[in-house]
Protein backbone atom coordinates (compact mmCIF):
# COMPACT_ATOMS: atom_id res chain seq x y z
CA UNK A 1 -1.62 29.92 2.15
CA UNK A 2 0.54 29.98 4.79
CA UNK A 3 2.19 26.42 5.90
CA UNK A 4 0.37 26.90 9.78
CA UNK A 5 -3.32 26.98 8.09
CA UNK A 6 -2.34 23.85 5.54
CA UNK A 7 -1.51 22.50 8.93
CA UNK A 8 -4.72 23.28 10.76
CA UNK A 9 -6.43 21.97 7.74
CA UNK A 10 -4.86 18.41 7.49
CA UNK A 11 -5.44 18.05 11.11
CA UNK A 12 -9.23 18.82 10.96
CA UNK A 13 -9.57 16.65 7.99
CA UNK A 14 -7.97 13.65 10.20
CA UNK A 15 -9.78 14.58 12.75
CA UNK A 16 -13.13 15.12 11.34
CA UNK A 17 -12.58 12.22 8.56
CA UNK A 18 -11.21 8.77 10.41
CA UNK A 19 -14.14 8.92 12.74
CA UNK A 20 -16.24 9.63 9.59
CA UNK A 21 -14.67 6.70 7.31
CA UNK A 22 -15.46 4.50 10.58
CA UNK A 23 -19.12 5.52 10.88
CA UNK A 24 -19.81 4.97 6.93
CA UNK A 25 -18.09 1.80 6.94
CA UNK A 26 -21.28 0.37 9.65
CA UNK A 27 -23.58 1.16 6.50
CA UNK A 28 -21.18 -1.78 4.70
CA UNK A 29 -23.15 -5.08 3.89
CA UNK A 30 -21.14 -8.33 3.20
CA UNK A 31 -23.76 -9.49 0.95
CA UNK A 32 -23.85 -6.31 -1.34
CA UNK A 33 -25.75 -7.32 -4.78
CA UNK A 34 -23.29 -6.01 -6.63
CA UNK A 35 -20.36 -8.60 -5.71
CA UNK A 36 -19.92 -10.93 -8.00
CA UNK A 37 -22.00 -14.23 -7.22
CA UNK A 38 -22.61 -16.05 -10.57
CA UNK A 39 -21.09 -16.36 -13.99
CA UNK A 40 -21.54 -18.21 -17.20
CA UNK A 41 -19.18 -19.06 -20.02
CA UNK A 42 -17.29 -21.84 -22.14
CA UNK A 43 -15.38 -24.68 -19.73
CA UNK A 44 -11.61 -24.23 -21.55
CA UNK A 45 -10.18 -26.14 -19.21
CA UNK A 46 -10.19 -28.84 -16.05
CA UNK A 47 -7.51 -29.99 -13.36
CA UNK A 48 -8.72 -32.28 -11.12
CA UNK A 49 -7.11 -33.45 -8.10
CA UNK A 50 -7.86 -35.28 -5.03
CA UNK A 51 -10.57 -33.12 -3.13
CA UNK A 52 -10.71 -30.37 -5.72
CA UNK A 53 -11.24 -29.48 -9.09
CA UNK A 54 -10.41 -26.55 -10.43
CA UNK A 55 -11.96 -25.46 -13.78
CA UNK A 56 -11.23 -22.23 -16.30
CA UNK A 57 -14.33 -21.02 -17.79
CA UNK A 58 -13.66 -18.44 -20.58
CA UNK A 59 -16.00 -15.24 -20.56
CA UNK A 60 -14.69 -11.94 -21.69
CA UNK A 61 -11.47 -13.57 -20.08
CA UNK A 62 -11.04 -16.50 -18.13
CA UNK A 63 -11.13 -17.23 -14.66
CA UNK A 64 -9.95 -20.13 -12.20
CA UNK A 65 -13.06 -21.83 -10.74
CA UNK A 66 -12.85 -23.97 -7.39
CA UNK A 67 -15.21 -26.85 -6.67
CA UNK A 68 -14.81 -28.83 -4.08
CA UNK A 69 -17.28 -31.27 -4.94
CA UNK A 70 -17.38 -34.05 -7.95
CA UNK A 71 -18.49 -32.65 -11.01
CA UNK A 72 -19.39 -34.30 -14.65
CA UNK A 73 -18.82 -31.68 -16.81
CA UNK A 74 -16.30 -31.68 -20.31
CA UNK A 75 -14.44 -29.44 -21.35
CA UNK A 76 -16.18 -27.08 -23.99
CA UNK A 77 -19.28 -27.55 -21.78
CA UNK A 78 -21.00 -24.08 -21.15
CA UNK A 79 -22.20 -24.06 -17.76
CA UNK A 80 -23.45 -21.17 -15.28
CA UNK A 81 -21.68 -21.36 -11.81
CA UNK A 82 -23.17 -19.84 -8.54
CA UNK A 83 -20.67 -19.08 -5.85
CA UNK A 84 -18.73 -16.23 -4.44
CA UNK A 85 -14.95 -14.25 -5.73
CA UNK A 86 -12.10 -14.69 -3.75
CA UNK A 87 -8.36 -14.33 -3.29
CA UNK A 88 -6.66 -17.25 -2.71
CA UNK A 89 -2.08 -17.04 -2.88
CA UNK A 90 -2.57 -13.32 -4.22
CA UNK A 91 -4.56 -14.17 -6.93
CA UNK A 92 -8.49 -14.46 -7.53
CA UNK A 93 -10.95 -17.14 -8.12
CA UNK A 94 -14.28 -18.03 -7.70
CA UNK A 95 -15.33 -20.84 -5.82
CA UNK A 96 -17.88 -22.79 -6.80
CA UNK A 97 -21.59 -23.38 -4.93
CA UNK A 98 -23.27 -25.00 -7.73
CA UNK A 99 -22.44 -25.73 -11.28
CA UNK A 100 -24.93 -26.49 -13.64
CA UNK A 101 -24.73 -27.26 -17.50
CA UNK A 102 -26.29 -24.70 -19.96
């Protein structure tokens, strides 16, 4: 192909595809069922502080879990937590709605 019909091409695409990207994006839904909401494992660790506690529950692998809310559970507990993922310093966790013991 010649380098003035690559040229025509990219600019169509931009053209044609930023307002396209912008219209599929209104179709987005915050609450999408497929974001992660809940999960359920082994309690393999706890650091509480002042306001928060933050707990490692081991699944396939292990994740931080936030609660801000006073908790009685020990580690080696297995519990199910409700709540939602999120990034927090670069790095993810999921903060914790409810925690109940298995």
């Amino acid at each position: 192909m010649k380098e003035k019909t690559l040229i025509l091409i990219a600019i169509i695409c931009i053209v044609v595809g930023l307002p396209g990207l912008y219209f599929a994006s209104q179709f987005v839904k915050i609450d999408d069922p497929r974001i992660l909401s809940s999960i359920a494992g082994k309690v393999v660790g706890i650091n509480e502080k002042e306001k928060i506690t933050i707990i490692n529950v081991k699944m396939d692998s292990s994740i931080p879990v936030v609660s801000f809310d006073n908790i009685r559970i020990q580690k080696g507990d297995r519990v199910n937590i409700k709540g939602s993922l999120e990034v927090y310093k670069g790095k993810l966790e999921f903060v914790a709605d409810r925690i109940e013991r298995k």
